[in-house]
C-alpha atoms as a PDB file:
ATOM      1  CA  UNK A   1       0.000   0.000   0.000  1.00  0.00           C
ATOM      2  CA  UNK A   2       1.154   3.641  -0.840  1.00  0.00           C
ATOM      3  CA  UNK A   3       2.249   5.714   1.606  1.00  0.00           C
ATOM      4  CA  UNK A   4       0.258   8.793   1.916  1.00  0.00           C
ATOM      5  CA  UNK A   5       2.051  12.036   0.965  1.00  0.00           C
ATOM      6  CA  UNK A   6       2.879  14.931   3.635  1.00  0.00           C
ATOM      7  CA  UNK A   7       0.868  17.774   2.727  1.00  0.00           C
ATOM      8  CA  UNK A   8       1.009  21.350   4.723  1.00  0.00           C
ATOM      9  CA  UNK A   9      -2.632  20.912   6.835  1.00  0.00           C
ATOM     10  CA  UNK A  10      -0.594  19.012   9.349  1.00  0.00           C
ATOM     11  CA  UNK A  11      -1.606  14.958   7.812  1.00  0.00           C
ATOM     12  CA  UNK A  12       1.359  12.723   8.965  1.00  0.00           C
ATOM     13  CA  UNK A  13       2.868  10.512   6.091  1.00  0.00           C
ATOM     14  CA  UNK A  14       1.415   6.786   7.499  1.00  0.00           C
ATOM     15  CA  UNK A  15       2.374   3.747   5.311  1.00  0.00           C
ATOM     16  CA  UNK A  16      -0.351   1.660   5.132  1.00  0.00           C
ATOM     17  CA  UNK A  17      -2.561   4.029   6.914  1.00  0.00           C
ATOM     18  CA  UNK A  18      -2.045   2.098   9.854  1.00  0.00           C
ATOM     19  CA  UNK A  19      -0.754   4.169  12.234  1.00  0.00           C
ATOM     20  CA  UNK A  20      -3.235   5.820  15.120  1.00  0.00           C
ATOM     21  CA  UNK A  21      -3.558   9.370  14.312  1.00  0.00           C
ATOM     22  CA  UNK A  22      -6.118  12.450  15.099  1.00  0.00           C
ATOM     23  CA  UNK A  23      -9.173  12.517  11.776  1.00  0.00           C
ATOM     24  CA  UNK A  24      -7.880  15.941  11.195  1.00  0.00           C
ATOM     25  CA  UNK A  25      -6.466  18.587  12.555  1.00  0.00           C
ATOM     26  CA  UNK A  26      -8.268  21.339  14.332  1.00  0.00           C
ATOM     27  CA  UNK A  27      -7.625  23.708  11.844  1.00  0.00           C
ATOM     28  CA  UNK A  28      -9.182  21.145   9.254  1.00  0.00           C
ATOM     29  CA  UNK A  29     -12.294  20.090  11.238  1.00  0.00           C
ATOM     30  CA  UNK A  30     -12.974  24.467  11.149  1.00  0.00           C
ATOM     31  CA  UNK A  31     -12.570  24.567   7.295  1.00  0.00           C
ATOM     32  CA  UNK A  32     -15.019  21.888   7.121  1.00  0.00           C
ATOM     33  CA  UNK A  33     -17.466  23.200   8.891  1.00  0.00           C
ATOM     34  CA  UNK A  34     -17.257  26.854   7.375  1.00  0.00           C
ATOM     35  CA  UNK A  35     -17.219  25.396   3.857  1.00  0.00           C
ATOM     36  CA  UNK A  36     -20.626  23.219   4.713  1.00  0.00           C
ATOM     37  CA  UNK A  37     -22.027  26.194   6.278  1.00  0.00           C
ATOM     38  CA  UNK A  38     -21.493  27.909   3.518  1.00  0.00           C
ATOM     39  CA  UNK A  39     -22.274  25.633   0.827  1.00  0.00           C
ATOM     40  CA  UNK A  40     -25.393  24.882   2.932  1.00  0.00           C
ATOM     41  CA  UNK A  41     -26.821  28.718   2.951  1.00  0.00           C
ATOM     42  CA  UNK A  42     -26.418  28.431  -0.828  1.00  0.00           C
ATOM     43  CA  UNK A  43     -28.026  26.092  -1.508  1.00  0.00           C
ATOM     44  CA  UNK A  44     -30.982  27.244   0.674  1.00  0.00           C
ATOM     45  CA  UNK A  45     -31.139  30.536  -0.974  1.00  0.00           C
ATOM     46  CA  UNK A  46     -31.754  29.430  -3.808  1.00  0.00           C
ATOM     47  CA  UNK A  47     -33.562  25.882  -3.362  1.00  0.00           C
ATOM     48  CA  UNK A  48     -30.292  24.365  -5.682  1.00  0.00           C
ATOM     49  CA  UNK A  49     -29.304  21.004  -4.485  1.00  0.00           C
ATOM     50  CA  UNK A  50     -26.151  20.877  -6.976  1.00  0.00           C
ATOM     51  CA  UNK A  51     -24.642  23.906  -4.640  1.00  0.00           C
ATOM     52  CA  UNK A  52     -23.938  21.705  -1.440  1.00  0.00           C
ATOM     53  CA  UNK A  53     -24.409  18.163  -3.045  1.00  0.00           C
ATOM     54  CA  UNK A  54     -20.696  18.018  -2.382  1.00  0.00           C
ATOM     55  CA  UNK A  55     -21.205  18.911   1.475  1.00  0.00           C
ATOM     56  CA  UNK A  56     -23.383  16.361   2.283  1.00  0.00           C
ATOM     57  CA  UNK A  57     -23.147  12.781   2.461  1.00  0.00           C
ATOM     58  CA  UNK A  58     -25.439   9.611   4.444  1.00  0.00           C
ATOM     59  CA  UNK A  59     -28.875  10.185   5.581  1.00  0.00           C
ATOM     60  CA  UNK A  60     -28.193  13.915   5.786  1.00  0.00           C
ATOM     61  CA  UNK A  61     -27.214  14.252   2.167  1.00  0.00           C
ATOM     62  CA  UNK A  62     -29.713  12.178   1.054  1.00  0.00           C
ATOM     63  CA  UNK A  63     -32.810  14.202   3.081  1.00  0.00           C
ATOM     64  CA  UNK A  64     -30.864  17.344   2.105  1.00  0.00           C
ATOM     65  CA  UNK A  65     -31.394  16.930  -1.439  1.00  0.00           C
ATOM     66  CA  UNK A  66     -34.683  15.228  -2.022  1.00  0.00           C
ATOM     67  CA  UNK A  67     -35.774  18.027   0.140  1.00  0.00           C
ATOM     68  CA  UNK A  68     -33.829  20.500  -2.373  1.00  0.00           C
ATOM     69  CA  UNK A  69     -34.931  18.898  -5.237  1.00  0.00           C
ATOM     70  CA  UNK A  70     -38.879  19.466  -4.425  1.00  0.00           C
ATOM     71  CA  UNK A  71     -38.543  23.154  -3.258  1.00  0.00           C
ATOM     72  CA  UNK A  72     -36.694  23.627  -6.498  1.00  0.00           C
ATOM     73  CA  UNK A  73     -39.952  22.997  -8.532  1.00  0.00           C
ATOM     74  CA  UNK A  74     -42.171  23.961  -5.907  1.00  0.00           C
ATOM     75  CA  UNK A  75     -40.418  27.681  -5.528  1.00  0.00           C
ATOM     76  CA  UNK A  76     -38.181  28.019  -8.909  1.00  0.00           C
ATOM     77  CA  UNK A  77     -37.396  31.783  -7.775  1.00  0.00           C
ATOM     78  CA  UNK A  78     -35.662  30.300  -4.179  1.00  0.00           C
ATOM     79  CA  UNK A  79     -36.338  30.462  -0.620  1.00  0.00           C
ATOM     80  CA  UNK A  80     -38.123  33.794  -0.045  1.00  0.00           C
ATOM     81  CA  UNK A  81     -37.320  33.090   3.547  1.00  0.00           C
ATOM     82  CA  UNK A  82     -33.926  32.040   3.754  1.00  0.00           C
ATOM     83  CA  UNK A  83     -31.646  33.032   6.805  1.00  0.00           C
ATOM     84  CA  UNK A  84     -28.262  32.452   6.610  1.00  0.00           C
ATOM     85  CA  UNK A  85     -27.376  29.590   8.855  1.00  0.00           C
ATOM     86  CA  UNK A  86     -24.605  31.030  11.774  1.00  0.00           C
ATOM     87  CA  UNK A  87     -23.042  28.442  14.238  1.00  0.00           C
ATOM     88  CA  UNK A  88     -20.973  29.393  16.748  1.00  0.00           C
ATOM     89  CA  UNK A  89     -19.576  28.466  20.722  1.00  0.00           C
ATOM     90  CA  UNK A  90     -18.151  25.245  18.485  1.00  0.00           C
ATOM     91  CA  UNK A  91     -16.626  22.514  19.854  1.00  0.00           C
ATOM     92  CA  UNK A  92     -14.332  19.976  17.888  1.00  0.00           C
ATOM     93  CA  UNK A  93     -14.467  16.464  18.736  1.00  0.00           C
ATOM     94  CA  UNK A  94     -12.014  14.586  16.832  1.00  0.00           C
ATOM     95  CA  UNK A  95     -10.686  11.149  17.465  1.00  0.00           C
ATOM     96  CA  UNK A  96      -7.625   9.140  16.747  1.00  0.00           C
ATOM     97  CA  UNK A  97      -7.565   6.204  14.712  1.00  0.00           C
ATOM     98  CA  UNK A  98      -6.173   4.470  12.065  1.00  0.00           C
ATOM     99  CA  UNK A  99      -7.339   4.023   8.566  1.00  0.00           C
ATOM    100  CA  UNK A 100     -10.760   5.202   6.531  1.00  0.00           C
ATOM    101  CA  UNK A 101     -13.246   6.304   6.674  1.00  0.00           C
ATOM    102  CA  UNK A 102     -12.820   9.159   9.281  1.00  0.00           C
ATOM    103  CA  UNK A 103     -15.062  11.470  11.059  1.00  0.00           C
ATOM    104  CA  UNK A 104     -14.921  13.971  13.593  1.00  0.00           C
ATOM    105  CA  UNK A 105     -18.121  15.723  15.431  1.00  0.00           C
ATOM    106  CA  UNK A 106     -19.064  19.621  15.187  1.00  0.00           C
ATOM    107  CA  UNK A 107     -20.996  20.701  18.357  1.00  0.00           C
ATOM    108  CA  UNK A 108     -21.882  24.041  17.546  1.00  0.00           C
ATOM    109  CA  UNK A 109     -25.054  26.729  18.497  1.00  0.00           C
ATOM    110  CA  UNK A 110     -27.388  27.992  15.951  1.00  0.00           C
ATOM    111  CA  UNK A 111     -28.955  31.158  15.045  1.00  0.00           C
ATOM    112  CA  UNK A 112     -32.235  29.024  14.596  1.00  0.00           C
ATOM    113  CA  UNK A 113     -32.962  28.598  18.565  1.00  0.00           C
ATOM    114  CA  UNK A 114     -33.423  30.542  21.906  1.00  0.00           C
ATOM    115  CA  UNK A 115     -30.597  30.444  23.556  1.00  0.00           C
ATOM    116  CA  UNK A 116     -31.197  29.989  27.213  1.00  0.00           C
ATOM    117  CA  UNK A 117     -34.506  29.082  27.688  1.00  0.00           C
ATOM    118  CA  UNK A 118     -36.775  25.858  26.967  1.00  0.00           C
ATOM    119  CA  UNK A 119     -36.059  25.862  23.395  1.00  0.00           C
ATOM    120  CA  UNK A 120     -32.264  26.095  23.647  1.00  0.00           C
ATOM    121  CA  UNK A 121     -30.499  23.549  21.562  1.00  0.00           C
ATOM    122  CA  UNK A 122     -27.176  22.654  20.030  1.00  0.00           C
ATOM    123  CA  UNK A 123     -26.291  21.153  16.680  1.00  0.00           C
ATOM    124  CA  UNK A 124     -24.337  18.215  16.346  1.00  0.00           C
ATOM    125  CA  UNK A 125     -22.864  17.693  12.932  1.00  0.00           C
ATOM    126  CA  UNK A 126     -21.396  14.476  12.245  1.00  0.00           C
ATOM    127  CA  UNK A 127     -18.024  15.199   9.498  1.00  0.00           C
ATOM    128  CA  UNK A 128     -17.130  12.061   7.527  1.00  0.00           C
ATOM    129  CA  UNK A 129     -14.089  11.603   4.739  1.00  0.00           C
ATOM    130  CA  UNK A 130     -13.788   8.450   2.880  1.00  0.00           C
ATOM    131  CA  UNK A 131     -10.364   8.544   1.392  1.00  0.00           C
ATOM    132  CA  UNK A 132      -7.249  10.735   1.378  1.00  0.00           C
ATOM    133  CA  UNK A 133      -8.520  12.547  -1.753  1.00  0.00           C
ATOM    134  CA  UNK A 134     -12.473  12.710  -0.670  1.00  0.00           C
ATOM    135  CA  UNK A 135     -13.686  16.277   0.609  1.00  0.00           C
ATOM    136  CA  UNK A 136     -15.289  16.536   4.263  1.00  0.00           C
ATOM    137  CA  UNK A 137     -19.025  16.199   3.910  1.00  0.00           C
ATOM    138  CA  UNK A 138     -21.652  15.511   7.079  1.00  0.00           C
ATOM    139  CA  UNK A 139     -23.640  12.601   6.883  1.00  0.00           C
ATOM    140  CA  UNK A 140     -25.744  13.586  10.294  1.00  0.00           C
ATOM    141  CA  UNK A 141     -27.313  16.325  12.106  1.00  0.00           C
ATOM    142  CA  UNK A 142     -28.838  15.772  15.696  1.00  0.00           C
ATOM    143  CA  UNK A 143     -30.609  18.812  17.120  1.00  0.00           C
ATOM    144  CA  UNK A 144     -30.075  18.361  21.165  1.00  0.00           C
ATOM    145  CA  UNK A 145     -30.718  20.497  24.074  1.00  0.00           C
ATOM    146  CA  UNK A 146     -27.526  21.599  25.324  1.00  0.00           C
ATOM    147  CA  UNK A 147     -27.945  18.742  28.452  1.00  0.00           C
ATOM    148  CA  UNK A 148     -28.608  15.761  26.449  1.00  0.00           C
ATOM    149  CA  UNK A 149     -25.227  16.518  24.797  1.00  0.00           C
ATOM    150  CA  UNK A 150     -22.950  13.934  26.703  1.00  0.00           C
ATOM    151  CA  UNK A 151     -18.831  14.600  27.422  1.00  0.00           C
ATOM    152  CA  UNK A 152     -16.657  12.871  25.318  1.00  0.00           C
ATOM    153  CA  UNK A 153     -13.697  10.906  26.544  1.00  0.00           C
ATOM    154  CA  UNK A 154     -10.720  12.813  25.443  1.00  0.00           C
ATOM    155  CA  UNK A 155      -6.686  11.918  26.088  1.00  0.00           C
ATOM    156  CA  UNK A 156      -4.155  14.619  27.383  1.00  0.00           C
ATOM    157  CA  UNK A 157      -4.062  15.919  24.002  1.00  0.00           C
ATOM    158  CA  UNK A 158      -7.962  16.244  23.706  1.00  0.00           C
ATOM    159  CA  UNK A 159      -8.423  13.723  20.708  1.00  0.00           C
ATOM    160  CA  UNK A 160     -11.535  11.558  21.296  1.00  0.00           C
ATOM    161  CA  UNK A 161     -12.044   8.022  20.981  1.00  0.00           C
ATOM    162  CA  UNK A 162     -14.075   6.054  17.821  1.00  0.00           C
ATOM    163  CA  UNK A 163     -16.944   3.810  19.233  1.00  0.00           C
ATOM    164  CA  UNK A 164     -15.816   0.365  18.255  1.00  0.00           C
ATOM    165  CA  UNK A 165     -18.106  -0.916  15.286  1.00  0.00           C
ATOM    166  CA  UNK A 166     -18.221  -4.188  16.869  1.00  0.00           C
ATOM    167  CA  UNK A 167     -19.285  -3.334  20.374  1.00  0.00           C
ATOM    168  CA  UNK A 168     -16.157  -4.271  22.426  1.00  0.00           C
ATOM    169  CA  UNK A 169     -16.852  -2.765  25.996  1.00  0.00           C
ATOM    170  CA  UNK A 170     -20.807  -1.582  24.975  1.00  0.00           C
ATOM    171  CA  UNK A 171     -23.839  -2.962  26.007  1.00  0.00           C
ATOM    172  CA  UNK A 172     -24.978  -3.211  21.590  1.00  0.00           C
ATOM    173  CA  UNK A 173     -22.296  -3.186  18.723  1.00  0.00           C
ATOM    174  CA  UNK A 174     -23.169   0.121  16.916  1.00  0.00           C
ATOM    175  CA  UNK A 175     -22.551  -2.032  13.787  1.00  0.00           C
ATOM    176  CA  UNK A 176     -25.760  -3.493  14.499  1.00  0.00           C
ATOM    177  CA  UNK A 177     -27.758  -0.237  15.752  1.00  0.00           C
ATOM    178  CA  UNK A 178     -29.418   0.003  12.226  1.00  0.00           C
ATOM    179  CA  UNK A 179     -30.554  -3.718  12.181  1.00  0.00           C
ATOM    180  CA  UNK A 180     -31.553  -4.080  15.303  1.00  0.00           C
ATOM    181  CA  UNK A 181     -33.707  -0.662  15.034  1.00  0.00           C
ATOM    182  CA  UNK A 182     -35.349  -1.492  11.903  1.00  0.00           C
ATOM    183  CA  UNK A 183     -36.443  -5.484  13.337  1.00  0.00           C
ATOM    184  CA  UNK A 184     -37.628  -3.090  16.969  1.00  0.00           C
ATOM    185  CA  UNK A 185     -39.720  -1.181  14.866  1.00  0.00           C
ATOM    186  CA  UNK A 186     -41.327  -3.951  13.249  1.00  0.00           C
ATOM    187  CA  UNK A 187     -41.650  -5.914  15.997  1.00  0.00           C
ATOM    188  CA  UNK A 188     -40.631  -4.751  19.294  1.00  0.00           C
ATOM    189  CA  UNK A 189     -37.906  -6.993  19.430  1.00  0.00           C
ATOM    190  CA  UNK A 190     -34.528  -6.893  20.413  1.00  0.00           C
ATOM    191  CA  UNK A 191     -35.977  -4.977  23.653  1.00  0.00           C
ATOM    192  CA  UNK A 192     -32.600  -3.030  23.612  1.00  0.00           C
ATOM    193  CA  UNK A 193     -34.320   0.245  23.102  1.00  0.00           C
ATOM    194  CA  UNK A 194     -35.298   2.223  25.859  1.00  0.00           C
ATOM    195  CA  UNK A 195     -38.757   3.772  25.546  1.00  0.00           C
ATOM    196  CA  UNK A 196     -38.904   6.882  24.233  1.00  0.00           C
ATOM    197  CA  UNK A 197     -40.590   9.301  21.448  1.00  0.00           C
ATOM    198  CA  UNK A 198     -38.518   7.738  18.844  1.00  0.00           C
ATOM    199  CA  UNK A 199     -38.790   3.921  19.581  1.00  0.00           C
ATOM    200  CA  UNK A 200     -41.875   3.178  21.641  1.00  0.00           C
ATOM    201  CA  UNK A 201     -43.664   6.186  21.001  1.00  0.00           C
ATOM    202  CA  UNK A 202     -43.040   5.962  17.287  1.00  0.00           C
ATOM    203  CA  UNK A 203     -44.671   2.225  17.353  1.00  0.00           C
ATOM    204  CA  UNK A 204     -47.294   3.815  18.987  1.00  0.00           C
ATOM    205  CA  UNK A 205     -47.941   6.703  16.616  1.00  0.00           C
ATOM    206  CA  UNK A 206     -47.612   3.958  13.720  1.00  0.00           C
ATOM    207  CA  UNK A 207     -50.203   2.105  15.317  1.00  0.00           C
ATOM    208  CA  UNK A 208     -52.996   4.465  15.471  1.00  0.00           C
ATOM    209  CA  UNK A 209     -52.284   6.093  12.356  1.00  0.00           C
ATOM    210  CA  UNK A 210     -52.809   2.861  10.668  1.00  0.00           C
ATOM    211  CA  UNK A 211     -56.397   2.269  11.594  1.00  0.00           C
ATOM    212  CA  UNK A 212     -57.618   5.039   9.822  1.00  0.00           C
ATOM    213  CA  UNK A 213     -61.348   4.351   8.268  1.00  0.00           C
ATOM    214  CA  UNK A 214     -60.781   3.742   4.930  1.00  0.00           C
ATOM    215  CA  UNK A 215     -57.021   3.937   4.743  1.00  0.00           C
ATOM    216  CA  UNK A 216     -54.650   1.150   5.215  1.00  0.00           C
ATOM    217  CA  UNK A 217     -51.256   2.252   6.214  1.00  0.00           C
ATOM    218  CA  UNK A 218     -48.324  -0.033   6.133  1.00  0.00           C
ATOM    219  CA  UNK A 219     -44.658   0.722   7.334  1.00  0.00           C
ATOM    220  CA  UNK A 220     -41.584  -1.738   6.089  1.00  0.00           C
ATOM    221  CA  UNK A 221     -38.601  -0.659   7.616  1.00  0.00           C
ATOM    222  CA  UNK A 222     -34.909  -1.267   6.315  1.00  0.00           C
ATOM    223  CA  UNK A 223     -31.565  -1.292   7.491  1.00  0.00           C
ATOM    224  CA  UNK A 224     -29.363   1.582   5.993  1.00  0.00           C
ATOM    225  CA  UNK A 225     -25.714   0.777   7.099  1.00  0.00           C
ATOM    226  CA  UNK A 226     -23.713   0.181   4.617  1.00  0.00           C
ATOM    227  CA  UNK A 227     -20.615   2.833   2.630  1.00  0.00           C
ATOM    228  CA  UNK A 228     -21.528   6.549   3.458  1.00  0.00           C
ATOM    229  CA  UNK A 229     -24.360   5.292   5.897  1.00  0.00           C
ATOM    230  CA  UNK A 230     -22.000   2.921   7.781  1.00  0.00           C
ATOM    231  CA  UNK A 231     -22.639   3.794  11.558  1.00  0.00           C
ATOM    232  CA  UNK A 232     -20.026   5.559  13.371  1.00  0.00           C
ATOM    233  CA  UNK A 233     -19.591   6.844  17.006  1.00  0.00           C
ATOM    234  CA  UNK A 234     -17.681   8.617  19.622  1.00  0.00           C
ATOM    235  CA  UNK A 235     -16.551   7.229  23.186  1.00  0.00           C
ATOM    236  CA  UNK A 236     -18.652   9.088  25.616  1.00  0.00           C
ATOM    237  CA  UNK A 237     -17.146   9.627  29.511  1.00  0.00           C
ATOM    238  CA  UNK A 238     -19.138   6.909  31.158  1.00  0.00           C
ATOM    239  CA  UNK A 239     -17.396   4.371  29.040  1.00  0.00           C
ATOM    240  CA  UNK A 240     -20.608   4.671  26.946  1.00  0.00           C
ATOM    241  CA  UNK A 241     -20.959   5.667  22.737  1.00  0.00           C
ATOM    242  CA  UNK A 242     -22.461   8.463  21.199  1.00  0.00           C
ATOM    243  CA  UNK A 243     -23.480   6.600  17.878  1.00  0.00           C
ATOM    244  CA  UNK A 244     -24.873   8.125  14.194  1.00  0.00           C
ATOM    245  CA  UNK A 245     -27.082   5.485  12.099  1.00  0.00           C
ATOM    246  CA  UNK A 246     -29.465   5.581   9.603  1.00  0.00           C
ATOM    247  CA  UNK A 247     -32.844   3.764   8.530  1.00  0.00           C
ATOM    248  CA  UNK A 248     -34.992   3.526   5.478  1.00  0.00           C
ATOM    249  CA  UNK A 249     -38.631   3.577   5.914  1.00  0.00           C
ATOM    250  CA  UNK A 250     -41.051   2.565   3.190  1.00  0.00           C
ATOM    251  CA  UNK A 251     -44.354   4.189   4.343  1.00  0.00           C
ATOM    252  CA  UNK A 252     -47.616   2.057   1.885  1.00  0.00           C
ATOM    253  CA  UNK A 253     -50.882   3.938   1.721  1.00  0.00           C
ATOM    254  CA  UNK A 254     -53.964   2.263   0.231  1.00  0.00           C
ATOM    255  CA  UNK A 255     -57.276   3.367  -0.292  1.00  0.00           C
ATOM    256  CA  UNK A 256     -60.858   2.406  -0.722  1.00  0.00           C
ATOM    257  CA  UNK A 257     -62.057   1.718  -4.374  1.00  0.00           C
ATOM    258  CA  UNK A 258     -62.797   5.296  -5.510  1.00  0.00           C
ATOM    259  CA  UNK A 259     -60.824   7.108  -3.323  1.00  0.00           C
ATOM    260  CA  UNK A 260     -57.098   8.418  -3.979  1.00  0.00           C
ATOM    261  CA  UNK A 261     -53.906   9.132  -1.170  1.00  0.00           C
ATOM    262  CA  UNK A 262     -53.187  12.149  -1.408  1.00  0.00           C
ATOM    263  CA  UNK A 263     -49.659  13.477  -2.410  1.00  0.00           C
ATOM    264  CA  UNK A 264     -49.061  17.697  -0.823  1.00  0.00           C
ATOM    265  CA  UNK A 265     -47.430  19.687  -3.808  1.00  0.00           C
ATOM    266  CA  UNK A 266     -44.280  19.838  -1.393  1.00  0.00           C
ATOM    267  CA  UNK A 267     -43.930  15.486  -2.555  1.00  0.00           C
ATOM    268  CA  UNK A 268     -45.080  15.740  -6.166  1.00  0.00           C
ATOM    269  CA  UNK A 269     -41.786  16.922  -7.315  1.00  0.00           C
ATOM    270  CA  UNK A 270     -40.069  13.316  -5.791  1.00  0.00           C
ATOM    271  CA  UNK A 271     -43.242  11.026  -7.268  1.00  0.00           C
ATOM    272  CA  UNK A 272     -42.673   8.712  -9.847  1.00  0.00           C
ATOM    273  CA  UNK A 273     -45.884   6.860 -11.699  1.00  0.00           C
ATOM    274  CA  UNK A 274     -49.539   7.085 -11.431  1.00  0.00           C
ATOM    275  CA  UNK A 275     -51.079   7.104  -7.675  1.00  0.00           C
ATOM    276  CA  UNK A 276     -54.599   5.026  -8.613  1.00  0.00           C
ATOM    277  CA  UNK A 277     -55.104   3.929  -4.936  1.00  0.00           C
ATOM    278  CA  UNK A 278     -51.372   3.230  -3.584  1.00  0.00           C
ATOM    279  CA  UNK A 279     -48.791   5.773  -2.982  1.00  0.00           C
ATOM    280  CA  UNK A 280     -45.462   4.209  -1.406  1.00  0.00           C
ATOM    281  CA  UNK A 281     -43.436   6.838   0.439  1.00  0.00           C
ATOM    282  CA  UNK A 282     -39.606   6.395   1.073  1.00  0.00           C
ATOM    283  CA  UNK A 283     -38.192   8.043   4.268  1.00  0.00           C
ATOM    284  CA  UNK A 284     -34.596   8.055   5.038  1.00  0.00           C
ATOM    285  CA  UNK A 285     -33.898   8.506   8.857  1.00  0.00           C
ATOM    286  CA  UNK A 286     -30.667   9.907  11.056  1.00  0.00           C
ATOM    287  CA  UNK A 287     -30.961   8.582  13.914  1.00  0.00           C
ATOM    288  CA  UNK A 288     -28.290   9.819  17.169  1.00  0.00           C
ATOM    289  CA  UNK A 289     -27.858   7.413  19.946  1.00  0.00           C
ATOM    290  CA  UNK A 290     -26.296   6.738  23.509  1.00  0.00           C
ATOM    291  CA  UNK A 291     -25.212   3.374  23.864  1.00  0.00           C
ATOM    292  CA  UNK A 292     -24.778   2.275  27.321  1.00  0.00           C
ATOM    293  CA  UNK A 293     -21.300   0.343  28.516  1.00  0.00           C
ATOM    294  CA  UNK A 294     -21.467  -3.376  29.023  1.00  0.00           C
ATOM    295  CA  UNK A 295     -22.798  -4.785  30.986  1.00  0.00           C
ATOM    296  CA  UNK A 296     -26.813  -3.452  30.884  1.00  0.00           C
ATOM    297  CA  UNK A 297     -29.476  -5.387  31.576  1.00  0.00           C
ATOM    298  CA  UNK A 298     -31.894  -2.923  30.297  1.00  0.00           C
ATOM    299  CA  UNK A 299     -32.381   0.271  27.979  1.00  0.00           C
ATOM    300  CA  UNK A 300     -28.983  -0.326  26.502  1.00  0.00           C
ATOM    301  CA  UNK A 301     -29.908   2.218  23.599  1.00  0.00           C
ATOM    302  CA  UNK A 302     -31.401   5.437  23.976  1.00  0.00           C
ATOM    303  CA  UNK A 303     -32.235   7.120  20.744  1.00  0.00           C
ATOM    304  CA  UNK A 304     -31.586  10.723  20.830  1.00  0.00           C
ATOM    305  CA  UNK A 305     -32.741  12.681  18.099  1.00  0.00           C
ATOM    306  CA  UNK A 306     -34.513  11.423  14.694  1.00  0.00           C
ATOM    307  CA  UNK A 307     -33.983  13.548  12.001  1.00  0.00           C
ATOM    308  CA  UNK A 308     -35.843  12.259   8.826  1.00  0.00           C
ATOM    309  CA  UNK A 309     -37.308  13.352   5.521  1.00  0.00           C
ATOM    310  CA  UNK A 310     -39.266  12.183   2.449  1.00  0.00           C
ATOM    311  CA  UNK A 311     -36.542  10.896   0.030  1.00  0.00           C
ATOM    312  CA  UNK A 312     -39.118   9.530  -3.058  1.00  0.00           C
ATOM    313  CA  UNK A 313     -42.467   8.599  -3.978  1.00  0.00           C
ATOM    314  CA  UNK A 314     -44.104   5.641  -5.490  1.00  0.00           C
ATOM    315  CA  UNK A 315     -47.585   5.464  -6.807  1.00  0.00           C
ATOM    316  CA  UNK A 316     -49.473   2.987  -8.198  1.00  0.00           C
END
C-alpha cells in the first residue's frame, strides 16, 4: 500500500494508513465546517441542491437533497425566507484512529434557537471523509438540548475516541444499531431500546395512524448501514458511545375503491408513476444514539434525536 504524501494541513505521512492518528487537525475540522455552512446557505437561498451536493453525504445528504430537489420545482425563484445559517460556541471532537473512513463531530449553536430558555439547543454535525482525496461532507445532524449533549472521553491531548463498530466494551455493537432498530420497529424486538418518542412512542404513533377508516397504512422498515451510511460513534465519559445510524422507511398507503392518497405539492416533485389507490413513500432517517457500557441489563440504547425526511415517492 502507498504511503500517503505529507501535505502542509498538518496529515502525517502513514504507510499503510495504519498508524493511530487524530481525523484531522483542528484547523481542518474548522474549514469543514465553514465550507458546509457555507455551501449549505447556498443552496438554501436558492432551493439548488447541486450547490452543497458536495457537502453532504449519508442520511443527511440524502434528506438534504430530495428536500432540495422538491422546493426547487415547488419555488423556482428560491427560498423567499432564507436566513443564513450562523453556528458558533463550536466545539471539535475529533478522534484518533487508524485508517478510513474518518469522522470527527461539530458541536456548535445555531442562530435558529433561543438560547437559554426551553427551546435552547445545540447542533451536532457528524463530518465524515472516505479517502485521502475525498472532501469533508456531514452525513448527520442531531438537534439536542444543550444537556442531552454527553462529554466525550478525550486523552491529554484532547483527541476523542471512535466507538468500536463491533461493540467491544458496549452494552450493543453500533454495527448493528441500524438492524436491530429497523427489526424493533417492526416488531418490538430486540428490547434493547429504551422507551422513548422515537422507539416506543413511534410504534405507537404507527399504530394508530394505521387504523384510519378507509385507509390502510403499512410501514416496512430497512436497514441503511452500509458505505456513506455505515454507523459511526464517539466514546462518551461513562465508558458509553455516542453513535450516528441511519434507517430507510417505506411508508404504503392504500385506499378504498374510488378514493385516492393524497400526495401535498411539497412530494409531487419526488413522485414517480400514477397514484390510482397506492402511494409508497420512502423516508430516510438519522438517527443519534447513547449506547450504554457493558454490561446493561436494560435500555442499553437510547435514541436521541430522529432527524428524517421524504426521500421519493411511489404510486401505483
Amino acid at each position: 500500500m502507498a504511503a500517503l504524501t505529507l501535505t502542509a494541513s498538518g496529515c502525517v505521512t502513514v504507510r499503510g494508513e495504519l498508524a493511530v492518528v487524530p481525523t484531522a487537525t483542528r484547523d481542518e475540522a474548522a474549514r469543514a465546517l465553514k465550507d458546509f455552512t457555507e455551501a449549505y446557505n447556498a443552496a438554501d437561498k436558492a432551493y439548488d441542491p447541486t450547490l452543497d451536493a458536495h457537502r453532504v453525504t449519508g442520511s443527511l445528504g440524502a434528506i438534504n437533497q430530495a428536500g432540495l430537489k422538491a422546493r426547487s420545482v415547488t419555488d423556482p425563484d428560491g427560498n423567499p425566507k432564507h436566513r443564513p445559517l450562523e453556528l458558533s460556541d463550536v466545539e471539535l471532537v475529533i478522534p484518533k484512529k487508524a485508517g478510513w473512513p474518518r469522522w470527527f463531530v461539530a458541536d456548535a449553536d445555531s442562530n435558529t434557537d433561543t438560547d437559554g430558555g426551553p427551546d435552547d439547543n445545540r447542533w451536532l454535525l457528524l463530518f465524515v471523509r472516505e479517502g485521502a482525496d475525498a472532501t469533508w461532507e456531514a452525513a448527520h445532524l442531531a438537534i439536542l438540548p444543550p444537556d442531552r449533549v454527553p462529554a466525550f472521553r478525550t486523552d491529554a491531548d484532547g483527541w476523542a475516541e471512535p466507538a468500536p463498530a463491533d461493540g467491544g466494551s458496549l452494552a450493543v455493537a453500533p454495527a448493528r444499531l441500524s438492524r436491530d432498530y429497523a427489526a424493533y420497529m417492526e416488531s418490538g424486538e430486540p428490547k434493547v431500546f429504551a422507551d422513548g418518542p422515537h422507539t416506543s412512542g413511534l410504534r405507537a404513533e404507527r399504530d394508530k395512524i394505521s387504523r384510519r377508516p378507509g385507509l390502510a397504512l403499512q410501514f416496512a422498515d430497512q436497514p441503511l448501514d452500509s458505505g456513506a451510511f455505515a454507523p459511526v460513534g464517539l466514546v462518551t465519559e461513562d465508558g458509553g458511545a455516542l453513535v450516528f445510524f441511519s434507517n430507510r422507511i417505506y411508508e404504503r398507503a392504500t385506499t378504498a375503491h374510488g378514493y385516492r392518497p393524497k400526495v401535498t405539492p411539497q412530494e409531487k416533485p419526488l413522485l414517480t408513476g400514477e397514484v390510482r389507490n397506492t402511494l409508497t413513500k420512502e423516508w430516510v432517517s438519522s438517527l443519534t444514539a447513547l449506547v450504554k457500557p457493558a454490561p446493561a441489563d436494560e435500555d442499553q440504547v437510547v435514541v436521541l434525536n430522529r432527524f428524517q425526511g421524504v426521500t421519493g415517492l411511489k404510486g401505483s
